[in-house]
N, C-alpha and C. Protein backbone atom coordinates (compact mmCIF):
# COMPACT_ATOMS: atom_id res chain seq x y z
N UNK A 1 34.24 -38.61 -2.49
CA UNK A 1 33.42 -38.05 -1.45
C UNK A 1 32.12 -37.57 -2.06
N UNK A 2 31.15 -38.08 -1.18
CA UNK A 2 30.00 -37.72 -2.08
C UNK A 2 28.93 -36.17 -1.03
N UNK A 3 28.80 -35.28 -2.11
CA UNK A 3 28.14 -33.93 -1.48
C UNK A 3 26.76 -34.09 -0.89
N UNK A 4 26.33 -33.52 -0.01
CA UNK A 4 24.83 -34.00 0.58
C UNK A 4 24.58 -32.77 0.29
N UNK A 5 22.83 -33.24 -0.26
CA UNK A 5 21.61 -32.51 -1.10
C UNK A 5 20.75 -32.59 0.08
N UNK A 6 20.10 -31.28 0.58
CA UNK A 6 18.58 -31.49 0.81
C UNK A 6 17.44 -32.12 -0.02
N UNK A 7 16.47 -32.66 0.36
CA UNK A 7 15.58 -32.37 -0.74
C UNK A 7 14.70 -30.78 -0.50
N UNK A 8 14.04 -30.96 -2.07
CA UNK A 8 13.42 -29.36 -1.70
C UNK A 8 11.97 -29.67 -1.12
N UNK A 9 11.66 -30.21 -0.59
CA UNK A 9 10.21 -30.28 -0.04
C UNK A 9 11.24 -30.40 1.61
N UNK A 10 11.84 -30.61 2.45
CA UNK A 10 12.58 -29.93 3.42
C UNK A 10 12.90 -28.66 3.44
N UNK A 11 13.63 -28.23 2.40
CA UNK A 11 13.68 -26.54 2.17
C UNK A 11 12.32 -25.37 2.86
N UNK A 12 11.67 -26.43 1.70
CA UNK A 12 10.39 -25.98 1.75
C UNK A 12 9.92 -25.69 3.13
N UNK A 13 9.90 -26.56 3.98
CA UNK A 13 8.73 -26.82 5.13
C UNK A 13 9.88 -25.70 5.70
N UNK A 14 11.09 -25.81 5.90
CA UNK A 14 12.13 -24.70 6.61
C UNK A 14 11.40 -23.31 6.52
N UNK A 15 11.24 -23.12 5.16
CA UNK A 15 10.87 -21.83 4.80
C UNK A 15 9.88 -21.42 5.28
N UNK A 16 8.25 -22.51 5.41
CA UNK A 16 7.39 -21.97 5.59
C UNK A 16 7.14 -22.22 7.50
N UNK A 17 8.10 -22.70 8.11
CA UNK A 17 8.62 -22.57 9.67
C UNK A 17 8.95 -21.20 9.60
N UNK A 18 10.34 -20.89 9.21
CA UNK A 18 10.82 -19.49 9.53
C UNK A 18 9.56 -18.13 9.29
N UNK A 19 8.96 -18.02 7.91
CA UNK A 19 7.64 -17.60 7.97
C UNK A 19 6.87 -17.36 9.00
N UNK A 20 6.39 -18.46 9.57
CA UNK A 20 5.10 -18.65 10.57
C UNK A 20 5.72 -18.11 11.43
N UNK A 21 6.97 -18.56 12.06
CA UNK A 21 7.30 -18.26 13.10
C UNK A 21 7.88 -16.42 13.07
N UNK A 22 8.31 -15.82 11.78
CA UNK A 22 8.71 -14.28 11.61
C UNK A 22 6.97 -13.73 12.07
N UNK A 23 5.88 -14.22 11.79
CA UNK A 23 4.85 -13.78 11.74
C UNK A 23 3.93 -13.50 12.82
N UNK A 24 4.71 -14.48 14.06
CA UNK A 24 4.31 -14.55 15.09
C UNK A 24 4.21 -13.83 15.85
N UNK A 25 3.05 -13.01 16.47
CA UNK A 25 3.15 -11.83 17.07
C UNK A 25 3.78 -11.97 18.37
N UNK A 26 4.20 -10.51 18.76
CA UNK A 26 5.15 -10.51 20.20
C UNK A 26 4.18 -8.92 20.48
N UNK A 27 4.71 -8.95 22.08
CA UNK A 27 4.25 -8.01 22.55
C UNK A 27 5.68 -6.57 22.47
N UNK A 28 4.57 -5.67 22.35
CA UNK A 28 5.52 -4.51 21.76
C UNK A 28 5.97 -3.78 23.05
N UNK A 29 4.99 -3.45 24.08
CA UNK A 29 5.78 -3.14 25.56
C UNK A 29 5.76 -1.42 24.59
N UNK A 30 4.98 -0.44 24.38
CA UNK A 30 4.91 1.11 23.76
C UNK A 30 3.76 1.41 23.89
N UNK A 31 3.99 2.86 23.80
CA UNK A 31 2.50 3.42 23.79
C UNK A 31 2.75 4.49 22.78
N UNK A 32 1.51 5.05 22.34
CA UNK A 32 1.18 6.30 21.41
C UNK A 32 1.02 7.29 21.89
N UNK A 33 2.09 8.00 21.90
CA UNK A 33 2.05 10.04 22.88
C UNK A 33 1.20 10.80 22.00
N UNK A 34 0.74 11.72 22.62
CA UNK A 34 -0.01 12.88 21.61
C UNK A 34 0.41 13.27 20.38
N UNK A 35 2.06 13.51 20.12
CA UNK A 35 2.63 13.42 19.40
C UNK A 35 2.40 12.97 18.17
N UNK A 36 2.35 11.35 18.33
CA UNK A 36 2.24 10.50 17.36
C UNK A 36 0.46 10.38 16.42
N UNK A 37 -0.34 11.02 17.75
CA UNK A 37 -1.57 11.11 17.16
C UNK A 37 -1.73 11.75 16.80
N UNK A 38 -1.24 13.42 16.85
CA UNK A 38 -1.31 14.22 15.79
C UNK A 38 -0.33 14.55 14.72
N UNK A 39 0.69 13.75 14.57
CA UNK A 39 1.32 13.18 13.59
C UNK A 39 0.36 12.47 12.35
N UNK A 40 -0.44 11.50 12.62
CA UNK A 40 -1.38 10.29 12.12
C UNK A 40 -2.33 11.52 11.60
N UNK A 41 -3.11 12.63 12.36
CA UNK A 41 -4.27 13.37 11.81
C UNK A 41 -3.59 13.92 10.49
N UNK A 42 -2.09 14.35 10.88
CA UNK A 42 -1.59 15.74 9.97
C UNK A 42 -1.69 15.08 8.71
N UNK A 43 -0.95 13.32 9.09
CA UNK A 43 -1.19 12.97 7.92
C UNK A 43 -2.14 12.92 6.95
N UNK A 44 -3.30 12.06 7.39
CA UNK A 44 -4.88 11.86 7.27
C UNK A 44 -4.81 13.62 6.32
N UNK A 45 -5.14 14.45 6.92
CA UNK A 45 -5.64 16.09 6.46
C UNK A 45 -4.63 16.18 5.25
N UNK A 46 -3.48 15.84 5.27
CA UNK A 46 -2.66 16.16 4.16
C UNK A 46 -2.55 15.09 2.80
N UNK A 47 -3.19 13.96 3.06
CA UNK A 47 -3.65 12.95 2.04
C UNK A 47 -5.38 14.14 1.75
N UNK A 48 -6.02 14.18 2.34
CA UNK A 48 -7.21 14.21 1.83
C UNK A 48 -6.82 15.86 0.93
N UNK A 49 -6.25 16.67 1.45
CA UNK A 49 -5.69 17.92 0.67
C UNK A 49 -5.36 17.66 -0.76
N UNK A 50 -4.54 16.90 -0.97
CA UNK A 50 -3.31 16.28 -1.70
C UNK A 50 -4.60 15.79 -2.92
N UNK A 51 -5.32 14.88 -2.43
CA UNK A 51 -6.25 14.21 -3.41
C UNK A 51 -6.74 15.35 -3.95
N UNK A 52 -7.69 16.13 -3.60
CA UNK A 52 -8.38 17.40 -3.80
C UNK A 52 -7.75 18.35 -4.54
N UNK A 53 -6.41 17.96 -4.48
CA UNK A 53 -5.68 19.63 -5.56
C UNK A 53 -5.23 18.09 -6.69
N UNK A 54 -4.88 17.37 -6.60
CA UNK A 54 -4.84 16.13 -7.90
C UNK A 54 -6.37 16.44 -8.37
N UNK A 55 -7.14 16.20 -8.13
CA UNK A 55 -8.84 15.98 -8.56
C UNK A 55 -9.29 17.48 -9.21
N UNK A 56 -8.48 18.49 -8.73
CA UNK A 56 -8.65 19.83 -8.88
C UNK A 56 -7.54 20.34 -10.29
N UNK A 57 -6.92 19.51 -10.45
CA UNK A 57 -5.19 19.97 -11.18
C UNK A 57 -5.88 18.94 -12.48
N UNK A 58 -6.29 17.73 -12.66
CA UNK A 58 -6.45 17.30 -13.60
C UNK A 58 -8.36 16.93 -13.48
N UNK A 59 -9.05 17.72 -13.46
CA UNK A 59 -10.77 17.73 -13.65
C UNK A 59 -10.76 17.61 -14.99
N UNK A 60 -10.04 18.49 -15.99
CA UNK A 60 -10.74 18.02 -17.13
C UNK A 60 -10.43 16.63 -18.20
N UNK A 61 -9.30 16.42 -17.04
CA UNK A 61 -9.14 14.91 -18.13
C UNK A 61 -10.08 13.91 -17.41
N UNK A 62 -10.15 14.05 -16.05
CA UNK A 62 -10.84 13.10 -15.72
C UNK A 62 -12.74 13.03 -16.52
N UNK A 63 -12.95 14.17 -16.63
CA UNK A 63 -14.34 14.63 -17.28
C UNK A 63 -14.40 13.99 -18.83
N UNK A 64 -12.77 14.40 -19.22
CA UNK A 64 -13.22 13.83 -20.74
C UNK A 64 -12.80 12.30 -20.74
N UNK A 65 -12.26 11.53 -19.97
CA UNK A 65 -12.45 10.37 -19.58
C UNK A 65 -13.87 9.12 -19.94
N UNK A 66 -14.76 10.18 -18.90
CA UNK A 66 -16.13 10.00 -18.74
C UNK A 66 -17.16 10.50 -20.00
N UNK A 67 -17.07 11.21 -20.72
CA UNK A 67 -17.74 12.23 -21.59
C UNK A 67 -17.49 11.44 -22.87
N UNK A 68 -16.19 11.06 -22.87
CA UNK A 68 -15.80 10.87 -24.72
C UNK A 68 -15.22 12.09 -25.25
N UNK A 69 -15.51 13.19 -24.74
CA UNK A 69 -15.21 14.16 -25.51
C UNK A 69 -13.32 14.64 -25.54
N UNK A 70 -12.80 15.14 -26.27
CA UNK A 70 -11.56 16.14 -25.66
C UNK A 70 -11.07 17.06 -24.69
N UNK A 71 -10.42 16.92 -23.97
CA UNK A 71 -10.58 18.39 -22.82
C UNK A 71 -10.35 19.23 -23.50
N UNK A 72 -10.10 19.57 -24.69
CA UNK A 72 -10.43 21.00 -25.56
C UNK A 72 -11.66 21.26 -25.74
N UNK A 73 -12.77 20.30 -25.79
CA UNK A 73 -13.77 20.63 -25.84
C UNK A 73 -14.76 21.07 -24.83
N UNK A 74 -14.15 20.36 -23.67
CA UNK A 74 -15.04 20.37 -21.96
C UNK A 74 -14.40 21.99 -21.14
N UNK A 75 -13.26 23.02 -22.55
CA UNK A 75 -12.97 23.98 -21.96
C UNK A 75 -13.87 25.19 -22.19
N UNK A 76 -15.44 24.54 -22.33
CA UNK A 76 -16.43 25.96 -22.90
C UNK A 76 -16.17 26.83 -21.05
N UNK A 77 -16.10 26.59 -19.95
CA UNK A 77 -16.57 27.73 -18.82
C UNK A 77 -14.95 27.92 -18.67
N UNK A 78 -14.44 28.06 -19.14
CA UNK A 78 -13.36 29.15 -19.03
C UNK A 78 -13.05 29.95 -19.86
């Protein structure tokens, strides 16, 4: 009895069917409550926070980065 092989260029085209077609947009039938939009701001405000105490928590490496120098050395104002 002999086993049957696809070839892989069939595979293939399968794959890039199922693809196209996963990709295919549908209608979602929802809407966005107030809720969800100030959900989205809190986020937004709490990324831009977040960056600002990172940028604030490591300034002097980022300085001696740029400088060449050591952050032992960029610690003359404290």
């Amino acid at each position: 009895m002999k086993k049957f092989q696809t070839p892989k260029s069939s595979l293939s085209l399968c794959a890039l069917i199922v693809l196209v077609l996963g990709m295919w947009p549908a209608a979602a039938h929802a809407y966005i409550d107030p809720g969800t939009g100030s959900f989205v701001i809190q986020g937004i405000i709490a990324a831009v926070v977040g960056a600002g105490f990172a940028i604030k928590v490591f300034w002097h490496k980022i300085v001696s980065t740029f400088t060449g120098k050591s952050p032992a050395e960029n610690d003359d104002d404290e």
